[in-house]
C-alpha atoms as a PDB file:
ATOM      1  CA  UNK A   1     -12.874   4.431 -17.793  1.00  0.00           C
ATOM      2  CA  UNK A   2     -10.557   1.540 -16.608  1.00  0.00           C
ATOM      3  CA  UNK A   3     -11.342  -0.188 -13.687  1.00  0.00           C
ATOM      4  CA  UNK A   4      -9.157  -0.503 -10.539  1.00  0.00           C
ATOM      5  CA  UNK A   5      -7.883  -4.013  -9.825  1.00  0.00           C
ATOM      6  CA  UNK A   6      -9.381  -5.369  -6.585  1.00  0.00           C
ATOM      7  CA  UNK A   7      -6.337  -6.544  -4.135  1.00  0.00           C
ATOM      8  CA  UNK A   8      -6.825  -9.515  -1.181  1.00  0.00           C
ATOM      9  CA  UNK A   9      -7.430  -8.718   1.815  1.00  0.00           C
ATOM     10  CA  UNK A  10      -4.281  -8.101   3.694  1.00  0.00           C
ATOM     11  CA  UNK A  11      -4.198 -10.725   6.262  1.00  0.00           C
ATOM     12  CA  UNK A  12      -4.963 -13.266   2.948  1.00  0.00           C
ATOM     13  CA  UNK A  13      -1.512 -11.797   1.171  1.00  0.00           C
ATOM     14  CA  UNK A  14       2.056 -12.947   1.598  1.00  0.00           C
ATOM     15  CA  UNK A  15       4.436 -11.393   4.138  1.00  0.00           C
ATOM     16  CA  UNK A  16       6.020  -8.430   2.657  1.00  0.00           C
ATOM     17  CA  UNK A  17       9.455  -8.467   1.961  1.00  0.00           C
ATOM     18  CA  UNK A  18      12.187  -5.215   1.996  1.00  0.00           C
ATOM     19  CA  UNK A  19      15.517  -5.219   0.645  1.00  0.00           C
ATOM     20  CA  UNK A  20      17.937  -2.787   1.512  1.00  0.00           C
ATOM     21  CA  UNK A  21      20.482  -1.619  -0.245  1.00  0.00           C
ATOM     22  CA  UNK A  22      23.558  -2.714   1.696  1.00  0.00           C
ATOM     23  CA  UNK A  23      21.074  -6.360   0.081  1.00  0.00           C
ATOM     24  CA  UNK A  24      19.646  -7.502   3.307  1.00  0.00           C
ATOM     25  CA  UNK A  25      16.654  -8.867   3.067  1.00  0.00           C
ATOM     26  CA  UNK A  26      13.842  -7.913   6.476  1.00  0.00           C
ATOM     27  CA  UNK A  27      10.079  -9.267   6.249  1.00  0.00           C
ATOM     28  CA  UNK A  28       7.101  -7.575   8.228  1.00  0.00           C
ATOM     29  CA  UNK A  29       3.363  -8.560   8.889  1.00  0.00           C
ATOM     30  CA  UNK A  30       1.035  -6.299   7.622  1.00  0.00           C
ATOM     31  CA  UNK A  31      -0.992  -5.077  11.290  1.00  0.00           C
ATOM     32  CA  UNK A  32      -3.268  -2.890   9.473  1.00  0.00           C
ATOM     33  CA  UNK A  33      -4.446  -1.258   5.633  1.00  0.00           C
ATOM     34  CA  UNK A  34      -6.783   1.537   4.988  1.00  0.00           C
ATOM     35  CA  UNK A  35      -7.240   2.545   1.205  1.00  0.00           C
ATOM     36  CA  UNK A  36      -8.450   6.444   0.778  1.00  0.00           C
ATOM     37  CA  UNK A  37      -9.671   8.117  -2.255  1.00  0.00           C
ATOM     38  CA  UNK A  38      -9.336  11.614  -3.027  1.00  0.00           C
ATOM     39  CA  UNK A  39     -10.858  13.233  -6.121  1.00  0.00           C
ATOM     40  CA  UNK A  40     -10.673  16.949  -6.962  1.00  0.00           C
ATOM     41  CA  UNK A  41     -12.889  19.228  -9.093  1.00  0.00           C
ATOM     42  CA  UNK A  42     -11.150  18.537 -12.394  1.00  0.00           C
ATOM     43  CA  UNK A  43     -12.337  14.710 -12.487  1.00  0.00           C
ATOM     44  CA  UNK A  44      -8.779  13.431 -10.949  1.00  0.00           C
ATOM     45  CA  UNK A  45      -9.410  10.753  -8.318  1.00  0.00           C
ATOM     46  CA  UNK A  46      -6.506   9.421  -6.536  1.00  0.00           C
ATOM     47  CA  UNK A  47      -6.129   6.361  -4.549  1.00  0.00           C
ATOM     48  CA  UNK A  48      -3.852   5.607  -1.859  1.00  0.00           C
ATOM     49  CA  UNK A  49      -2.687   2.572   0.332  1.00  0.00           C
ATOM     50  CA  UNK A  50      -1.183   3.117   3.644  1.00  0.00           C
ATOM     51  CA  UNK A  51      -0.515   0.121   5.758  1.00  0.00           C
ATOM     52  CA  UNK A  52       0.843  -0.475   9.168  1.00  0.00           C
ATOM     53  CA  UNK A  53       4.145  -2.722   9.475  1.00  0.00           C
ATOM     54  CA  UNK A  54       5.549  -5.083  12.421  1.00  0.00           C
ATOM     55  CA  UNK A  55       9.290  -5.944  11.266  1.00  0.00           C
ATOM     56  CA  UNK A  56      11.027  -9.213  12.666  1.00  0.00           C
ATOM     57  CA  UNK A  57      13.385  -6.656  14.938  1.00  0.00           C
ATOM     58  CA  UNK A  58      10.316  -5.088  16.472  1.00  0.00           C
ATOM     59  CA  UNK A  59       9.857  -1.799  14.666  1.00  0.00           C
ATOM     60  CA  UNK A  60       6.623  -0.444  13.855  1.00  0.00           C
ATOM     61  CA  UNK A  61       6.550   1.554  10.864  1.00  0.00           C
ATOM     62  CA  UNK A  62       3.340   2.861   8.579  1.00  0.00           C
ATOM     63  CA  UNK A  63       4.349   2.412   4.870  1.00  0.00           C
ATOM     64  CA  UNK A  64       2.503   4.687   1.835  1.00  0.00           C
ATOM     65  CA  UNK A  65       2.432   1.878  -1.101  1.00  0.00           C
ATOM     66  CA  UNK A  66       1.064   2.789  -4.033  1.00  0.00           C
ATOM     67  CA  UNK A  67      -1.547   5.065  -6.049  1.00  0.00           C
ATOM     68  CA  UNK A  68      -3.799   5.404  -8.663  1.00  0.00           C
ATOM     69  CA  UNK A  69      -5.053   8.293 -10.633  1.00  0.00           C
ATOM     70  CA  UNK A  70      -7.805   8.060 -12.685  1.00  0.00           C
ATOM     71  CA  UNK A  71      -8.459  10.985 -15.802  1.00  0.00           C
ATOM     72  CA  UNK A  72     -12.346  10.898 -16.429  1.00  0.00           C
ATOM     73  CA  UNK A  73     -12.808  11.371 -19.644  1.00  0.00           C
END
């Protein structure tokens, strides 16, 4: 089974950056992160990232990043 790669902490990561499509670009600061796994009966496990953004206008806004999922063999 492959291993998950471990990520920094968030406050030890660079400032994210968005683009837009109209191409301008906004950074945030990431406030908060919480990583949950889910698995279900039929060996799937699923891992999300959810984090917590402060834009440079003001804006608070959570943000779903990414997942995993994991077949066991």
């Amino acid at each position: 089974m492959k291993t998950y790669k471990k990520i920094k902490p968030f406050k030890e990561r660079s400032k994210p950056k968005f683009k837009h499509p109209d191409g301008e670009i906004i950074y945030g600061t990431i406030l908060d992160e919480i990583e949950i796994e889910h698995g279900d009966l039929k060996g799937k496990l699923y891992k999300y990232l959810v984090q917590k953004i402060l834009y440079e206008d003001g804006k608070e806004e959570f943000r779903f990043c990414y997942y995993y999922i994991n077949f066991s063999n």
